[in-house]
Structures are given as structure tokens and as C-alpha cells.
Protein backbone atom coordinates (compact mmCIF):
# COMPACT_ATOMS: atom_id res chain seq x y z
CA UNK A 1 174.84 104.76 97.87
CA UNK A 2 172.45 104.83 95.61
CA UNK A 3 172.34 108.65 95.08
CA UNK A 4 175.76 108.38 94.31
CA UNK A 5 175.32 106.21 91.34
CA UNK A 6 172.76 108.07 89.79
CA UNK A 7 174.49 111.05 89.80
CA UNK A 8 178.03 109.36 88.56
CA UNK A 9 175.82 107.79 86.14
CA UNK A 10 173.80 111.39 85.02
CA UNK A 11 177.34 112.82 84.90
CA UNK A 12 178.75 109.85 82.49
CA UNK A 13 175.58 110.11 80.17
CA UNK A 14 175.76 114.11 80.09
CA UNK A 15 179.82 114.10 79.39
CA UNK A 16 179.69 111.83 76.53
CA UNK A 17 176.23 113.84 75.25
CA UNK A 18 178.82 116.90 74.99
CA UNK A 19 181.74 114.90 73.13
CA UNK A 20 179.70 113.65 70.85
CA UNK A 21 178.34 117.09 69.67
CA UNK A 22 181.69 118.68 70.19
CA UNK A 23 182.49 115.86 67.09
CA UNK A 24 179.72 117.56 64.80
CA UNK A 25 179.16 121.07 63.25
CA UNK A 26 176.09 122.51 65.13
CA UNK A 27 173.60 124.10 62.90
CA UNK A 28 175.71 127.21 63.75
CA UNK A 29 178.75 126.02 62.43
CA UNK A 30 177.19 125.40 58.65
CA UNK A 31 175.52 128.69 58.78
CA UNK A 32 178.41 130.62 59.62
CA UNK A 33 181.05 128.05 56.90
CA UNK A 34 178.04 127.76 53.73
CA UNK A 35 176.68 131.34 54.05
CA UNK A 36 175.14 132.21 50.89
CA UNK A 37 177.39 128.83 49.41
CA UNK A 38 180.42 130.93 50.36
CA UNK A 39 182.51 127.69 50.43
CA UNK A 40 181.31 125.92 47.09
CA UNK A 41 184.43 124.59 45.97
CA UNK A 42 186.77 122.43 48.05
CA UNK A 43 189.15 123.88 50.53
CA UNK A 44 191.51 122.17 52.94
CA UNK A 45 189.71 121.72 56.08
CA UNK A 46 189.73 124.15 58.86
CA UNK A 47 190.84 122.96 62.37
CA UNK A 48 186.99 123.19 63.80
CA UNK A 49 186.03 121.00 61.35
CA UNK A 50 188.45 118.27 61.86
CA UNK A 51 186.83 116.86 64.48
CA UNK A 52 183.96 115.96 62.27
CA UNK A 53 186.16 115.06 59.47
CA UNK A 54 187.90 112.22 61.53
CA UNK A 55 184.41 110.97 62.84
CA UNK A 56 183.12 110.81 59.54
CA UNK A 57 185.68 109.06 57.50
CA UNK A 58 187.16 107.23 60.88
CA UNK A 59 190.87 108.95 60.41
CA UNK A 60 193.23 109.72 63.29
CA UNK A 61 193.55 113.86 63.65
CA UNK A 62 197.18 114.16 61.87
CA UNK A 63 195.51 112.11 58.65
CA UNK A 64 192.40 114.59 58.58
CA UNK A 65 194.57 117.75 58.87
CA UNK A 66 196.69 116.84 55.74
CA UNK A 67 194.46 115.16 53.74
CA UNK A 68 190.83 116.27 54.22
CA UNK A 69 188.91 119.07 52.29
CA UNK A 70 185.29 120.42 52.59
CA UNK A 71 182.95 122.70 50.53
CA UNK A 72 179.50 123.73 50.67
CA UNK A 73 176.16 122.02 49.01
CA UNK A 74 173.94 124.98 49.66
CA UNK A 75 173.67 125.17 53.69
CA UNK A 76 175.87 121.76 53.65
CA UNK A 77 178.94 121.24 54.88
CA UNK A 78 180.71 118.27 52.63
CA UNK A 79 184.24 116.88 53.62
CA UNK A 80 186.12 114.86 51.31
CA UNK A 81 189.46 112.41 52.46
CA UNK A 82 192.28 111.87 50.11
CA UNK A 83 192.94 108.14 49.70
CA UNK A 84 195.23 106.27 47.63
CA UNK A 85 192.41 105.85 45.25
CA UNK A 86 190.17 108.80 46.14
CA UNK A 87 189.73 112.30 45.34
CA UNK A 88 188.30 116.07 46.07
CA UNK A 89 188.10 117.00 42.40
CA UNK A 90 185.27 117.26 40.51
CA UNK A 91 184.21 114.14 38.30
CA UNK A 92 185.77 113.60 34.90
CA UNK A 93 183.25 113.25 32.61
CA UNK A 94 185.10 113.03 29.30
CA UNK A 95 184.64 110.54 27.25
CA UNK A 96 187.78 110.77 25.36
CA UNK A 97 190.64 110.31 27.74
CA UNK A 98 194.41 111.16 26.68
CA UNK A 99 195.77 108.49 29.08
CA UNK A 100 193.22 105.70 27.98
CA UNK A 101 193.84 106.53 24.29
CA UNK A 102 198.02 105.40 24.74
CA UNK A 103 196.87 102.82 27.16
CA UNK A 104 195.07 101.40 24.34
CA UNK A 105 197.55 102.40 21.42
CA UNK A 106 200.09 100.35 23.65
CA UNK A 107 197.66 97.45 24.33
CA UNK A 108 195.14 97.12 21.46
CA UNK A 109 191.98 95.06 22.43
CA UNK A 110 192.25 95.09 26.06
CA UNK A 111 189.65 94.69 28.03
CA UNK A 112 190.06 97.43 30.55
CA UNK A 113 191.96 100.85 31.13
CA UNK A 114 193.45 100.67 34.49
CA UNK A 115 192.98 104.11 36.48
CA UNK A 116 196.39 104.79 36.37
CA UNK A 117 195.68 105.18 32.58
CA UNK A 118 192.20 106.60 33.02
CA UNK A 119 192.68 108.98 36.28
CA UNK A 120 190.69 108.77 39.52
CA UNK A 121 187.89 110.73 38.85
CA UNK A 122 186.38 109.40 35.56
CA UNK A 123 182.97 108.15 36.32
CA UNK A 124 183.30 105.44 33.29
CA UNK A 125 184.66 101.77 33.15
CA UNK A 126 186.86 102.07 30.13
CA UNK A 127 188.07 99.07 27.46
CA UNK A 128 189.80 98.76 24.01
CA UNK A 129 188.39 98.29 21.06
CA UNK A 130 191.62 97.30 19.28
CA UNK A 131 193.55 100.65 19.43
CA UNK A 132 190.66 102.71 20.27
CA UNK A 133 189.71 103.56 23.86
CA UNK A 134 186.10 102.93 24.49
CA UNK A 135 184.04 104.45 27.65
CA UNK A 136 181.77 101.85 28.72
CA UNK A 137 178.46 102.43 31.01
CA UNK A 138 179.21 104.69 34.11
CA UNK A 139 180.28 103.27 37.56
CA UNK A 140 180.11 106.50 39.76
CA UNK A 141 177.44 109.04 40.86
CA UNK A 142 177.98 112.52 40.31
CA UNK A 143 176.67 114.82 43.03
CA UNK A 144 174.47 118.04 42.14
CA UNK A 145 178.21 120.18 42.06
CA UNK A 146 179.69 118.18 39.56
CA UNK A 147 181.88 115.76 42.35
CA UNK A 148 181.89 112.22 42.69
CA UNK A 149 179.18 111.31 45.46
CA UNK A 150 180.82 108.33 46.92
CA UNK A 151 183.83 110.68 47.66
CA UNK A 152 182.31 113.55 50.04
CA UNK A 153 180.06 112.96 52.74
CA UNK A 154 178.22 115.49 55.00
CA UNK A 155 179.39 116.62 58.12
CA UNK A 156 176.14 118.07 59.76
């Protein structure tokens, strides 16, 4: 009886051993995606990668394939997930903004652009100086491509 256990228990331990690395890109996988950076800007995800992709950013499957991108960082492989409030696209790093200059023609002296002014992907808290839009210090990282860090996270 106790044979038996050991073995059901080897075979438990060995099966989930497998799913988990079926969930992440081997070492394979990134060479043959990021040759030479071959992949440096975003692209919608490819179905081997979705696995990874729904690990990563805990997604169901039908979420990742609609709404998940990845690129290269050198030998990296990056995914990104579209939220409500997040994006794929590189970080804005104007700091003159059409949308927060009428947000604060239309509501001198306020003390903050919303992001539906602003956009999603400026890295700068913005406020109005009367009817002038002001960026204030920066609130996001920019990763060594140009996109926001907090966005994309490695898959490998």
C-alpha cells in the first residue's frame, strides 16, 4: 500500500511540474520570439504565448486572446493586458497636452486633469494654473523602450 502512494504521489508532483512549465516560455521559446529583438514593438499575442499571458496578469484565456500584446526587451519576452485604464503604447512624454490644455481652458484653476483629458499613457500628474495646463512631477516609470513599466511584465 505504501508503494502505491508513493508512486500516485511521484505521479501528482511530476504532472503539475509539467503544467506549470507548459504555463511559461522555455528559454527556447524567447530565443526563437526575441531573435536579434525581432519583436521590439508590441504585437497581439500569439496563441503559445497565451498561456503565459493569462498566468501572468491572472486573465481567463478568451480575455488574453483579445486583449493581450507582447514585444521583445532584447532576449525578453514582455506581455502587456489592455485594461480599462491600461495600455500597450509607448509612454507619453509631452509636456504640453492638447486634451489638458481645453480641460483647463474649460475649467481654469483646477487642480487636476482627469485622464480622460490627459490620455492613459502620460507619465505626469497634470493641474491648472488658471487656464494653463501645468505637468506636475512624474507618476510612472518608463521602461528602457520608451513603455510604461508598470504596464508590461515579463513572461520568461
Amino acid at each position: 500500500m505504501r508503494f502505491d502512494w508513493t508512486l500516485k504521489t511521484l505521479f501528482m508532483t511530476l504532472a503539475m511540474a509539467l503544467a506549470f512549465a507548459a504555463m511559461m516560455p522555455s528559454a527556447q521559446a524567447a530565443d526563437a520570439f526575441c531573435p536579434n529583438r525581432a519583436h521590439a514593438k508590441p504585437m497581439k499575442a500569439p496563441a503559445e504565448l497565451l498561456p503565459a499571458l493569462t498566468k501572468a496578469f491572472q486573465i481567463d484565456a478568451a480575455a488574453a486572446r483579445d486583449t493581450t500584446y507582447v514585444r521583445c526587451a532584447g532576449t525578453k519576452i514582455m506581455g502587456c493586458y489592455i485594461g480599462a485604464n491600461l495600455v500597450c503604447d509607448k509612454a507619453d512624454t509631452r509636456r504640453v497636452l492638447p486634451g489638458a490644455t481645453a480641460w483647463c481652458h474649460d475649467n481654469p484653476g483646477s487642480k487636476i486633469v482627469p485622464m480622460v483629458a490627459t490620455g492613459h499613457a502620460t507619465i505626469y500628474e497634470w493641474k491648472c494654473q488658471g487656464a494653463r495646463a501645468v505637468a506636475g512631477k512624474a507618476v510612472m516609470k518608463i521602461d528602457g523602450q520608451g513603455y510604461l513599466a508598470a504596464n508590461w511584465k515579463q513572461l520568461q
